[in-house]
PDB file of N, CA and C in Angstrom:
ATOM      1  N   UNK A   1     -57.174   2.000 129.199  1.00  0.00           N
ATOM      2  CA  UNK A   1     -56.603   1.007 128.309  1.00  0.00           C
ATOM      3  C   UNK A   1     -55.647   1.695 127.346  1.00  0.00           C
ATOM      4  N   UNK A   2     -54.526   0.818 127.231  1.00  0.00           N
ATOM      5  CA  UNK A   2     -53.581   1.795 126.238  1.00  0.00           C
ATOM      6  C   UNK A   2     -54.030   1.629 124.733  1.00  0.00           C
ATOM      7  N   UNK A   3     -53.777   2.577 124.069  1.00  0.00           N
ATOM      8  CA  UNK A   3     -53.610   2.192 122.352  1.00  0.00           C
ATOM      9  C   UNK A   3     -52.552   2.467 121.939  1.00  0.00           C
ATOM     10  N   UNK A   4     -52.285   2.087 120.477  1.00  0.00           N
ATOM     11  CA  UNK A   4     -50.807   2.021 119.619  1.00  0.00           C
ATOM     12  C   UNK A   4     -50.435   3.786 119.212  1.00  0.00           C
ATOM     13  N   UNK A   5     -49.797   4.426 119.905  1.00  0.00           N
ATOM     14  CA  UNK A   5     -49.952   5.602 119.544  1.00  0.00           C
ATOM     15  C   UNK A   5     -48.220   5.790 118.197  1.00  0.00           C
ATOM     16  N   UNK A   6     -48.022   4.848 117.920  1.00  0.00           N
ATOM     17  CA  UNK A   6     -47.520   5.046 116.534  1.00  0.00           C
ATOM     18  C   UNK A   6     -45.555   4.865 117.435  1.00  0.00           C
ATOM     19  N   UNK A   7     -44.848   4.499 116.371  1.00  0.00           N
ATOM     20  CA  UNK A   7     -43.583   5.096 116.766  1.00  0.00           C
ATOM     21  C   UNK A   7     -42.959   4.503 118.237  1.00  0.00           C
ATOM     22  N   UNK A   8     -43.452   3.019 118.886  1.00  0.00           N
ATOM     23  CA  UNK A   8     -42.873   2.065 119.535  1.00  0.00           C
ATOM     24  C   UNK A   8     -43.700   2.666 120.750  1.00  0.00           C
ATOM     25  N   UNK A   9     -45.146   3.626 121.040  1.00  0.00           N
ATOM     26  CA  UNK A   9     -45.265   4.332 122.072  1.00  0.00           C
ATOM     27  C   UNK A   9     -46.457   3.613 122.114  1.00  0.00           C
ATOM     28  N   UNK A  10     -47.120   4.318 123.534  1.00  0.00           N
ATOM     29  CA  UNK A  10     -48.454   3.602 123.633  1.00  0.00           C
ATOM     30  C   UNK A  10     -49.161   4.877 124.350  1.00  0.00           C
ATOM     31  N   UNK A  11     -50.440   4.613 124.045  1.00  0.00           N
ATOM     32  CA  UNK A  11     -51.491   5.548 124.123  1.00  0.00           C
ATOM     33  C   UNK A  11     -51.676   5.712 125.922  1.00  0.00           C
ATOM     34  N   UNK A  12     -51.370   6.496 126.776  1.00  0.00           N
ATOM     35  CA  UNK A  12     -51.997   6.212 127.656  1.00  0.00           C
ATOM     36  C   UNK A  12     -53.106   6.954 128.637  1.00  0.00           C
ATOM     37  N   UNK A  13     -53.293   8.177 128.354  1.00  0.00           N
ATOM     38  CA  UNK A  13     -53.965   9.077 128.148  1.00  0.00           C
ATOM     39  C   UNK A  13     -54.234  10.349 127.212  1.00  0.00           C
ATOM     40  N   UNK A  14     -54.692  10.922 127.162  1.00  0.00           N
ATOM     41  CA  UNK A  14     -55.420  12.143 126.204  1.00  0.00           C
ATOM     42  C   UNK A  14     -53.646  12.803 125.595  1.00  0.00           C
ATOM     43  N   UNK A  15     -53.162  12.619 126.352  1.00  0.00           N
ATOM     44  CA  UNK A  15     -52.047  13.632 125.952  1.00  0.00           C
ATOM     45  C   UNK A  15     -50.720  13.019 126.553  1.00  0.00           C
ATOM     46  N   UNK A  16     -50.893  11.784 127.020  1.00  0.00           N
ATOM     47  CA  UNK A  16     -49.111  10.737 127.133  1.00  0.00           C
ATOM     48  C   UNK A  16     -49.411   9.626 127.031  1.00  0.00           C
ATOM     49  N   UNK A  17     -47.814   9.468 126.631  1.00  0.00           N
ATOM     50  CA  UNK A  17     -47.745   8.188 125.742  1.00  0.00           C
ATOM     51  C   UNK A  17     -46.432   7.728 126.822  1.00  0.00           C
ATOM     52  N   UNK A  18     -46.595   6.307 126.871  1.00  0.00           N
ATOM     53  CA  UNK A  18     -45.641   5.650 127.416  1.00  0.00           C
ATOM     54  C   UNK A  18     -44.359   4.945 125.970  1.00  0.00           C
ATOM     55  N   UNK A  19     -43.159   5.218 125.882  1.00  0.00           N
ATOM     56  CA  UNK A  19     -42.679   4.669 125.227  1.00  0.00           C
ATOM     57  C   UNK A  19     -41.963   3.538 125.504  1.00  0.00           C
ATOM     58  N   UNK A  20     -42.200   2.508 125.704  1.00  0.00           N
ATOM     59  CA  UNK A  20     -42.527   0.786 125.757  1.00  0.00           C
ATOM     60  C   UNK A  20     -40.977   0.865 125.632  1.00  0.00           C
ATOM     61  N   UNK A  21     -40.375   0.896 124.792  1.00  0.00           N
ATOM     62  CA  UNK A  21     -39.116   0.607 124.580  1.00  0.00           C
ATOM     63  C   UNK A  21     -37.536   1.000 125.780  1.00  0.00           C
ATOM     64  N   UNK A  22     -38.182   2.630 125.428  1.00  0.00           N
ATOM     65  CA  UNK A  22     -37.203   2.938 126.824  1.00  0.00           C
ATOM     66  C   UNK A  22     -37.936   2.918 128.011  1.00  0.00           C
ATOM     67  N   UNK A  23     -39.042   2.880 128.429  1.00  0.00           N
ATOM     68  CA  UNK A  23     -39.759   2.871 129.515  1.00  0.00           C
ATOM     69  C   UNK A  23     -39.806   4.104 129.781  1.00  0.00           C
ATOM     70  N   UNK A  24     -40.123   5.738 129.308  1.00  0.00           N
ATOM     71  CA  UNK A  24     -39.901   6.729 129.365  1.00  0.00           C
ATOM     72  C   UNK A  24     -41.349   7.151 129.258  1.00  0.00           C
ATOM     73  N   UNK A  25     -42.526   8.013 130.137  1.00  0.00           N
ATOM     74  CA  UNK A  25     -43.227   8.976 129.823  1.00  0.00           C
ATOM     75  C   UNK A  25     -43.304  10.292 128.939  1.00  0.00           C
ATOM     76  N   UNK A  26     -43.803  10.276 127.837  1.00  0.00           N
ATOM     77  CA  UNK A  26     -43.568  11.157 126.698  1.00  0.00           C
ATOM     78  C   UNK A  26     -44.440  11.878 126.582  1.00  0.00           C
ATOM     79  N   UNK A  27     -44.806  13.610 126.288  1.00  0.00           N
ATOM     80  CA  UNK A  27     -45.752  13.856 126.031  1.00  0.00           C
ATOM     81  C   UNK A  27     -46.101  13.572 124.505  1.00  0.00           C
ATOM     82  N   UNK A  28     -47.585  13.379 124.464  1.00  0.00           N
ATOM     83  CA  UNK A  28     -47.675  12.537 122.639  1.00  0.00           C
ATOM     84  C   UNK A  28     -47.897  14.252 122.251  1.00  0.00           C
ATOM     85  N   UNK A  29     -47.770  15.145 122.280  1.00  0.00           N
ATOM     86  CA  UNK A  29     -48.271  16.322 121.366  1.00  0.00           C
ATOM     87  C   UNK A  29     -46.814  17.426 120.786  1.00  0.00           C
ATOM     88  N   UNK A  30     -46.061  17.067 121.729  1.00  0.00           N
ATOM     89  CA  UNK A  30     -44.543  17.682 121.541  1.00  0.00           C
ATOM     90  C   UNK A  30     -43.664  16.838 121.406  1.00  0.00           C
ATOM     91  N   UNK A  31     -43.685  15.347 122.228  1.00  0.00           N
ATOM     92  CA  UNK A  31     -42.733  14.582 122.157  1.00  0.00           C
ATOM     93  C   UNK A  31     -41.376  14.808 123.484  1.00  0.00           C
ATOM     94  N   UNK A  32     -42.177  15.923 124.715  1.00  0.00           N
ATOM     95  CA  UNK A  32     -41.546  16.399 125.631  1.00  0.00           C
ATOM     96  C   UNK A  32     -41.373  14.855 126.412  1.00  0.00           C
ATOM     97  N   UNK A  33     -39.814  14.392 126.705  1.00  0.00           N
ATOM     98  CA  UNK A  33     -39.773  13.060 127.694  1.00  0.00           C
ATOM     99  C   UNK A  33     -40.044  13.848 129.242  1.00  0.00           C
ATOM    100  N   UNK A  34     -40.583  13.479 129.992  1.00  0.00           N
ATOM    101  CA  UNK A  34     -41.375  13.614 131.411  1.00  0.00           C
ATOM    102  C   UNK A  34     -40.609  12.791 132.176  1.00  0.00           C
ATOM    103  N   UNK A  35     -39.863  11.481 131.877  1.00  0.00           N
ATOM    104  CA  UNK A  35     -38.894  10.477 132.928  1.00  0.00           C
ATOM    105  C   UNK A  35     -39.410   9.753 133.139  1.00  0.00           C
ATOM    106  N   UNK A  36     -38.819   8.478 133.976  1.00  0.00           N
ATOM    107  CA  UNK A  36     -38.875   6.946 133.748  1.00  0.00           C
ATOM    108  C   UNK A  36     -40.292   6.894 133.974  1.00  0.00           C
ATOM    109  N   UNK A  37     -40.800   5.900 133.218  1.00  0.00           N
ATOM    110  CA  UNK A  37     -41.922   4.897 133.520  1.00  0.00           C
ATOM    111  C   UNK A  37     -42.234   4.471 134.913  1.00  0.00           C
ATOM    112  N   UNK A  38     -40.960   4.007 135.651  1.00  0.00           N
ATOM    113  CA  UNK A  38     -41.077   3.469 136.766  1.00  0.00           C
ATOM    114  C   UNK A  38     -41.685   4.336 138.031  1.00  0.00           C
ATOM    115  N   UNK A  39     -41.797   5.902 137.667  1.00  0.00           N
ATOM    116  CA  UNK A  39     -42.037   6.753 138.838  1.00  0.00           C
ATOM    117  C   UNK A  39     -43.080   7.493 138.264  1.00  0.00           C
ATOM    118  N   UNK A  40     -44.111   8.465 138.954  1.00  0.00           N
ATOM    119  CA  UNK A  40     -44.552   9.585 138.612  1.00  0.00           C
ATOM    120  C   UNK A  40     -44.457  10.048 137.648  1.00  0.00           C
ATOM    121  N   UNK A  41     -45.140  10.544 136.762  1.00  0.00           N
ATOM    122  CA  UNK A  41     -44.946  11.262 135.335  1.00  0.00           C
ATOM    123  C   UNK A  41     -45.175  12.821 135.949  1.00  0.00           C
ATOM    124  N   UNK A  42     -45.814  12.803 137.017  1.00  0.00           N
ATOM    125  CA  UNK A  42     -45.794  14.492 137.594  1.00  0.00           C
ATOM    126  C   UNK A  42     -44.700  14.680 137.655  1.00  0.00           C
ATOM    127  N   UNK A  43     -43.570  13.617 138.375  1.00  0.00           N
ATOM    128  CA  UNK A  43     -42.366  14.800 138.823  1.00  0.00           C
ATOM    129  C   UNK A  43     -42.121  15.130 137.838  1.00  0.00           C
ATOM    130  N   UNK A  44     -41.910  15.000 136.303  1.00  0.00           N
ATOM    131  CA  UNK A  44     -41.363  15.205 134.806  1.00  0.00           C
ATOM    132  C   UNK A  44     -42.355  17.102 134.704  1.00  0.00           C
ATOM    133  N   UNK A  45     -43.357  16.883 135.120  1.00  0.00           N
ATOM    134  CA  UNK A  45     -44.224  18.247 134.671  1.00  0.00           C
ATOM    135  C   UNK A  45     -44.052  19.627 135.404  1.00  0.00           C
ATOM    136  N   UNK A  46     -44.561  20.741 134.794  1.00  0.00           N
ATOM    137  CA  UNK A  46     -44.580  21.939 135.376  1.00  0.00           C
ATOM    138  C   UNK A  46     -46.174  21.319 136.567  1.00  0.00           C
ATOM    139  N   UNK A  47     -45.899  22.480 137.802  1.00  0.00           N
ATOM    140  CA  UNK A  47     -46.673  21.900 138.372  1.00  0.00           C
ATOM    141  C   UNK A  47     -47.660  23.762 138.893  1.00  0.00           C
ATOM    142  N   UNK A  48     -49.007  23.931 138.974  1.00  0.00           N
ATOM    143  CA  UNK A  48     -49.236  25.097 139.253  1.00  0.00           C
ATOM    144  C   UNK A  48     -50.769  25.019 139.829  1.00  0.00           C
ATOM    145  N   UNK A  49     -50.505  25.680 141.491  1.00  0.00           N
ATOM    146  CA  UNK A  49     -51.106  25.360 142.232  1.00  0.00           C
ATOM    147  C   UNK A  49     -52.222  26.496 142.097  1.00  0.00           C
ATOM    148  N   UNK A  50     -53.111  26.603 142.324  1.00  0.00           N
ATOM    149  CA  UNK A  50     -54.450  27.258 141.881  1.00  0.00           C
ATOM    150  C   UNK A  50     -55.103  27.115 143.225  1.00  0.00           C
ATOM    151  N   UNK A  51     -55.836  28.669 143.553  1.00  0.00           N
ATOM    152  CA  UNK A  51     -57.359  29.139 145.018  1.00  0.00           C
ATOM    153  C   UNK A  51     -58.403  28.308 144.314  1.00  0.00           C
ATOM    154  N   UNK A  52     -58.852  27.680 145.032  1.00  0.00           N
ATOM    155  CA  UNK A  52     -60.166  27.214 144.641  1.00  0.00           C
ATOM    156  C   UNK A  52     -60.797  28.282 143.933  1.00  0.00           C
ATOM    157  N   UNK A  53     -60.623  30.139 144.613  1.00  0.00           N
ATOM    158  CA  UNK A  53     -61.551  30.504 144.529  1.00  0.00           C
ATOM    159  C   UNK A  53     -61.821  31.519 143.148  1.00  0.00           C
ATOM    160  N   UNK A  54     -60.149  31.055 142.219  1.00  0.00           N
ATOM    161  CA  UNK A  54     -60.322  31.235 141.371  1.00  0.00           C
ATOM    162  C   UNK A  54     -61.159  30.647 140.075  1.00  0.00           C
ATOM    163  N   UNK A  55     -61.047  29.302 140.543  1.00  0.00           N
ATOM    164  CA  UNK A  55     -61.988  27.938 139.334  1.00  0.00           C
ATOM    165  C   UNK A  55     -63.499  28.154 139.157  1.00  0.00           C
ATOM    166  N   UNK A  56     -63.651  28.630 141.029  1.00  0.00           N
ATOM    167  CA  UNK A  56     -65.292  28.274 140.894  1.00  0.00           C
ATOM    168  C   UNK A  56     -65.496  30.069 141.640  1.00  0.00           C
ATOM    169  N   UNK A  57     -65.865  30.756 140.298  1.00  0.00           N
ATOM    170  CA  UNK A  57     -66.458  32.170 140.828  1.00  0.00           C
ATOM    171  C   UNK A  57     -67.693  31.809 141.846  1.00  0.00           C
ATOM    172  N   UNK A  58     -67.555  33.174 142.476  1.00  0.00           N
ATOM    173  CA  UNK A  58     -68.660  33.566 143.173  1.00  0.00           C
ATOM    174  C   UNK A  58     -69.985  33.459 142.754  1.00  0.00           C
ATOM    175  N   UNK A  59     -71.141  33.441 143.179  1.00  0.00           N
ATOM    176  CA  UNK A  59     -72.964  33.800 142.513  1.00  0.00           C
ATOM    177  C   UNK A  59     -72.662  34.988 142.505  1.00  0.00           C
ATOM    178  N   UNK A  60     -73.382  35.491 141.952  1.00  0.00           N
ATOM    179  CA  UNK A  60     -73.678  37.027 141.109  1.00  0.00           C
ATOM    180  C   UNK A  60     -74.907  37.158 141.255  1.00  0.00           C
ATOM    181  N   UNK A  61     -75.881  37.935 142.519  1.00  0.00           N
ATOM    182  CA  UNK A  61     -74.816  38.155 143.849  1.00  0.00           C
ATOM    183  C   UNK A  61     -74.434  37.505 144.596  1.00  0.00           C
ATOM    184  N   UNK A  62     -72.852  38.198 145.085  1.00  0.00           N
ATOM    185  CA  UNK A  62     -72.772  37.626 146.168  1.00  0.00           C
ATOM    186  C   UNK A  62     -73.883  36.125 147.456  1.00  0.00           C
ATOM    187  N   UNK A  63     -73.393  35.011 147.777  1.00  0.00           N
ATOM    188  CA  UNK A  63     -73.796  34.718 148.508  1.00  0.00           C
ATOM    189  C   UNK A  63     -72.964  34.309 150.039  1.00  0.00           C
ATOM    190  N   UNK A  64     -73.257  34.023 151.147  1.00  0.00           N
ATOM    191  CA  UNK A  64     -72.330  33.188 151.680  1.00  0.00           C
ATOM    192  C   UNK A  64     -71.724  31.696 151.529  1.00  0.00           C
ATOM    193  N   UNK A  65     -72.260  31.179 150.834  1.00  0.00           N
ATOM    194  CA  UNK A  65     -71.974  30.003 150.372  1.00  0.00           C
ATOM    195  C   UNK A  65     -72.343  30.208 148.795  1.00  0.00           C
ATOM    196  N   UNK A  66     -70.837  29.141 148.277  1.00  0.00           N
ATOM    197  CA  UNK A  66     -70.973  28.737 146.627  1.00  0.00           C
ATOM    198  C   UNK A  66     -70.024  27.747 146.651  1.00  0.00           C
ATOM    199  N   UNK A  67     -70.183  27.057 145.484  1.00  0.00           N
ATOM    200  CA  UNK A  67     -69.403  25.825 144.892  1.00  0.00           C
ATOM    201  C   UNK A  67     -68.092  25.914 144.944  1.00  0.00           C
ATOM    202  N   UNK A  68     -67.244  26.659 145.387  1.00  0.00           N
ATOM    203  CA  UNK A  68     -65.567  26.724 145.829  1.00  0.00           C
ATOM    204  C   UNK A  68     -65.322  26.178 146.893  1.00  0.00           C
ATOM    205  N   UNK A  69     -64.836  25.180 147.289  1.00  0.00           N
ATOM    206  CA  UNK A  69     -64.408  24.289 148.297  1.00  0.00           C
ATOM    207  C   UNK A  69     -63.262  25.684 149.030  1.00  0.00           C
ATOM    208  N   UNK A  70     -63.178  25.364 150.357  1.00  0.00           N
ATOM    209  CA  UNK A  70     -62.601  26.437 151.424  1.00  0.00           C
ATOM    210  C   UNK A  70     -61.319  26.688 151.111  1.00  0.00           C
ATOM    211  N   UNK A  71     -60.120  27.381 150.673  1.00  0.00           N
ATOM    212  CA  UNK A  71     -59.093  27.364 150.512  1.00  0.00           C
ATOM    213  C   UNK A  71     -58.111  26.313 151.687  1.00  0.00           C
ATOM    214  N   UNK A  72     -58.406  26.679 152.558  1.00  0.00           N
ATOM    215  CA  UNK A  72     -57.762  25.938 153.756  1.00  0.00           C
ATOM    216  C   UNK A  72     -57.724  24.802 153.761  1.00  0.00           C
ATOM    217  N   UNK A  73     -58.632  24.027 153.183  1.00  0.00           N
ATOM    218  CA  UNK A  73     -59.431  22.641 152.919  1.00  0.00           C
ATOM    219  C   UNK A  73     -59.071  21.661 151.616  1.00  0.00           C
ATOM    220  N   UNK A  74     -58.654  22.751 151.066  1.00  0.00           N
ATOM    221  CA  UNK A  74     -58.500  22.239 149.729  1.00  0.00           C
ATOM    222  C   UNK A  74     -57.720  23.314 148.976  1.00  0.00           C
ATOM    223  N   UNK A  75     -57.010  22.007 147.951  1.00  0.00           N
ATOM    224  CA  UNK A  75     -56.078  22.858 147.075  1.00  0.00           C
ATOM    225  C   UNK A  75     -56.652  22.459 145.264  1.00  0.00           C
ATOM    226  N   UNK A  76     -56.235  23.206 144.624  1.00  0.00           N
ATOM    227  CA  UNK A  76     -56.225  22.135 143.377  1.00  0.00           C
ATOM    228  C   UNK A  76     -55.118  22.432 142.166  1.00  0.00           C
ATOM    229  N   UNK A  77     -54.461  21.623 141.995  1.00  0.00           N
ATOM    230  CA  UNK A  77     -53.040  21.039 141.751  1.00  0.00           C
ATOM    231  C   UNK A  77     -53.162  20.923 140.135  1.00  0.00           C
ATOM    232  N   UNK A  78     -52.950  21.742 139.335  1.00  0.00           N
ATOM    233  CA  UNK A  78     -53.070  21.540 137.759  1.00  0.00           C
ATOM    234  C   UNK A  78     -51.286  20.867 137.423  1.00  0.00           C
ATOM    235  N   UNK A  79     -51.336  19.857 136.553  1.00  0.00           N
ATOM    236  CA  UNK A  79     -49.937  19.257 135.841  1.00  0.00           C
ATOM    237  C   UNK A  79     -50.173  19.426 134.119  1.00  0.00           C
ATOM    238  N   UNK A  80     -48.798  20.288 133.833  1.00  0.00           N
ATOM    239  CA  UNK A  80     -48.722  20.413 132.888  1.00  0.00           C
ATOM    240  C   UNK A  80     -46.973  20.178 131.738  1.00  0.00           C
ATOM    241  N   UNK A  81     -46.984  19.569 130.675  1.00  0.00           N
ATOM    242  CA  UNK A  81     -46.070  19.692 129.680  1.00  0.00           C
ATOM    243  C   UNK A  81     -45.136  20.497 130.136  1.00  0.00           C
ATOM    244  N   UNK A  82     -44.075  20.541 130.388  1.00  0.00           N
ATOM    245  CA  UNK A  82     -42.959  21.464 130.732  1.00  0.00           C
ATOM    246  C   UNK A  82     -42.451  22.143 128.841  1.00  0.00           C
ATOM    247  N   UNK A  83     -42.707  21.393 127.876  1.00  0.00           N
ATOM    248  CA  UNK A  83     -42.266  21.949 126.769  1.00  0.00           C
ATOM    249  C   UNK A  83     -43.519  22.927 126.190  1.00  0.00           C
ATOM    250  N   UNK A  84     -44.688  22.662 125.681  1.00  0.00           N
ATOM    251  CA  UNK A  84     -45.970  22.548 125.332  1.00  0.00           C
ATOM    252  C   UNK A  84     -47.219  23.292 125.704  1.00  0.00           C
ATOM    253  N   UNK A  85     -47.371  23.349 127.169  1.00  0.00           N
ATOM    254  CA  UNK A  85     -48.188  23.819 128.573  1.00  0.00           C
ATOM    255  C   UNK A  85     -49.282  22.971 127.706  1.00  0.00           C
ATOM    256  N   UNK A  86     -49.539  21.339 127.358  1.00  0.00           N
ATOM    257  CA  UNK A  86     -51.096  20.817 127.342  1.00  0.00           C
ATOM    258  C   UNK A  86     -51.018  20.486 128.907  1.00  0.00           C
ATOM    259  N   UNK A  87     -52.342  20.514 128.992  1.00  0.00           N
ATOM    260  CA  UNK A  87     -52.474  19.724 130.831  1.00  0.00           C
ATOM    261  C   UNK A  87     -52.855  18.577 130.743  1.00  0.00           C
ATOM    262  N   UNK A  88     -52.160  17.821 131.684  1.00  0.00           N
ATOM    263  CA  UNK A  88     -52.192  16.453 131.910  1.00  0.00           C
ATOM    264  C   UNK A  88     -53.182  16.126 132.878  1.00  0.00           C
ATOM    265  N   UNK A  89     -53.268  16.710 133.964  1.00  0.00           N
ATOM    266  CA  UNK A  89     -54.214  16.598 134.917  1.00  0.00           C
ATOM    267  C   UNK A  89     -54.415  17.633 135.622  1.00  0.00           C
ATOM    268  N   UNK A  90     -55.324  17.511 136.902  1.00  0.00           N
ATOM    269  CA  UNK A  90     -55.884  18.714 137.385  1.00  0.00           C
ATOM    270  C   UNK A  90     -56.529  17.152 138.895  1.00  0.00           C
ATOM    271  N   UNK A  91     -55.824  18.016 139.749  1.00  0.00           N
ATOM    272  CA  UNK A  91     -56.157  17.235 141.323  1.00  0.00           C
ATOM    273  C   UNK A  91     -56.596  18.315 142.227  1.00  0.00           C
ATOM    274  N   UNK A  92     -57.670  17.260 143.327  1.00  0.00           N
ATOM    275  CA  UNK A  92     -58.519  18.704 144.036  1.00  0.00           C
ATOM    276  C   UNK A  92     -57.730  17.646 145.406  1.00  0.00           C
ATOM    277  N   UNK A  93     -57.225  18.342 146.425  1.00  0.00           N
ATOM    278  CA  UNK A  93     -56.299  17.482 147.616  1.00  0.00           C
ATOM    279  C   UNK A  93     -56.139  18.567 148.606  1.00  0.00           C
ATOM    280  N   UNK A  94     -56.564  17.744 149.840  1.00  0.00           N
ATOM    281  CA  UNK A  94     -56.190  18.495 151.088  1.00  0.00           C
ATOM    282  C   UNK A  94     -55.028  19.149 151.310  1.00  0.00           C
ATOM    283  N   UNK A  95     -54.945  20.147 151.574  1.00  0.00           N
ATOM    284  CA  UNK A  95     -53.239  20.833 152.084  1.00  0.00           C
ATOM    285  C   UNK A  95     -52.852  19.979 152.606  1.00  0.00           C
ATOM    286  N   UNK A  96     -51.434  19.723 152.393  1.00  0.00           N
ATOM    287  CA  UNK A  96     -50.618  18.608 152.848  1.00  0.00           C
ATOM    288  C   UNK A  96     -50.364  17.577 152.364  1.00  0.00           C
ATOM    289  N   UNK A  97     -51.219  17.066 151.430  1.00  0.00           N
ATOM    290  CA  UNK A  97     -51.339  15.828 151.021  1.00  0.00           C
ATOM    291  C   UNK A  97     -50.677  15.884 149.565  1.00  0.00           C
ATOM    292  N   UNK A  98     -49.812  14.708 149.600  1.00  0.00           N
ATOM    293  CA  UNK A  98     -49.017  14.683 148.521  1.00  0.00           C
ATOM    294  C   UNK A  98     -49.652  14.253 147.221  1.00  0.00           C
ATOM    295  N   UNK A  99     -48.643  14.446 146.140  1.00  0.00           N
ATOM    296  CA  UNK A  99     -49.251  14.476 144.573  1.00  0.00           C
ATOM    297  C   UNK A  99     -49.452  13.287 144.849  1.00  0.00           C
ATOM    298  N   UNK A 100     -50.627  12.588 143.912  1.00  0.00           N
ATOM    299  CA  UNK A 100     -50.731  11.403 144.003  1.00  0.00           C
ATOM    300  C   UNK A 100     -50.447  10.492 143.009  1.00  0.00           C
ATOM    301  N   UNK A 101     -50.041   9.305 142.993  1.00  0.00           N
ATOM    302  CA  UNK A 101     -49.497   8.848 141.554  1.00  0.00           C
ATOM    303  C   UNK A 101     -50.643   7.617 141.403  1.00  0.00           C
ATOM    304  N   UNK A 102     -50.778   8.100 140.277  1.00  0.00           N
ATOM    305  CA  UNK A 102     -52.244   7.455 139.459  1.00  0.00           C
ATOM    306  C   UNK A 102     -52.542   6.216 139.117  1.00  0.00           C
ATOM    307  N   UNK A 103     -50.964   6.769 137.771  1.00  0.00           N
ATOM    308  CA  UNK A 103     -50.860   5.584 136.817  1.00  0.00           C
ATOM    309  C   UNK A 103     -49.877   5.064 136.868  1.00  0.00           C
ATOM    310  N   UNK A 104     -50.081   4.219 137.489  1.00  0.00           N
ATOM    311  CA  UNK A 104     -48.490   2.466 137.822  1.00  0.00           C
ATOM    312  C   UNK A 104     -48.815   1.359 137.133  1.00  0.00           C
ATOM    313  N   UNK A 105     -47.797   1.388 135.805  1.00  0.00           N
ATOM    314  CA  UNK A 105     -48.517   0.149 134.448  1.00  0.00           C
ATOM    315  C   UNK A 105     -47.236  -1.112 135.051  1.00  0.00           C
ATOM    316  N   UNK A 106     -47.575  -2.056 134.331  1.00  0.00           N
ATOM    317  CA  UNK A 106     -46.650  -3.118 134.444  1.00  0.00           C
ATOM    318  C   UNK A 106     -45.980  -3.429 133.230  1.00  0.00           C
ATOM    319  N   UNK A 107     -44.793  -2.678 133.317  1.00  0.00           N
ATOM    320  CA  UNK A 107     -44.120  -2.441 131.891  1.00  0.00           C
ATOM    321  C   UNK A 107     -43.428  -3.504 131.454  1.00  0.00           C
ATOM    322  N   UNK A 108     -43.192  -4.922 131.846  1.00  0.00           N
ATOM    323  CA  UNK A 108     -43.086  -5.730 131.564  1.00  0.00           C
ATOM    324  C   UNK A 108     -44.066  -6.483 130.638  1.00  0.00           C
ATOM    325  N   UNK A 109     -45.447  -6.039 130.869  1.00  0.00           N
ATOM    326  CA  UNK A 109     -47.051  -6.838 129.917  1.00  0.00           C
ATOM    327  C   UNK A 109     -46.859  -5.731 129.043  1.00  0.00           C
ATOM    328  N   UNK A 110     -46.559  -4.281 128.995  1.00  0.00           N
ATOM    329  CA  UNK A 110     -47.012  -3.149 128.120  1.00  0.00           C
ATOM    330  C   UNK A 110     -46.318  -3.025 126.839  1.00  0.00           C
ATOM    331  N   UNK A 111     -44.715  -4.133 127.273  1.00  0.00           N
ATOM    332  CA  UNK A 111     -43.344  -3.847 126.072  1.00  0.00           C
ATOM    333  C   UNK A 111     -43.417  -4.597 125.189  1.00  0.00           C
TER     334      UNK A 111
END
């Protein structure tokens, strides 16, 4: 749900704001514009792809199996502020499979 995040914008997660007026994705902590409303707010972000098998260490000791999904199998996709570096999100997605777009508001009810 959005809130009034001050300044013609709207709250729409932890760290962007949609600005209602121009229809522009903003980050709310820098004020970095990310690009139209109408598309992806990822394509606007730095994007940095991460090994599973860095997130989720190994058991100590060693086992053959632990909580890191297979590299091959899986990727996981951190989006971040191109001005700022806050992170916006963090996606766990099969190789191959494209960014996914989340949040599609109806900026016509939002303005």
């Amino acid at each position: 749900m959005a809130t009034d995040s001050g300044a013609g914008r709207r709250r729409i997660t932890e760290a962007l704001d949609l600005d209602a007026a121009s229809r522009r994705w903003v980050c709310n902590r820098c004020g970095h514009d990310l690009g139209p409303a109408e598309r992806n707010y990822k394509e606007g972000c730095l994007v940095h792809e991460r090994d599973p098998r860095e997130i989720h260490v190994p058991f100590d000791p060693p086992t053959e199996f632990g909580f890191s999904p297979h590299p091959e199998w899986c990727r996981i996709v951190e989006f971040y502020c191109p001005s700022c570096a806050v992170m916006f999100d963090v996606e766990y997605l099969p190789p191959g499979h494209p960014i996914t777009h989340d949040i599609e508001l109806d900026l016509d009810a939002v303005g």
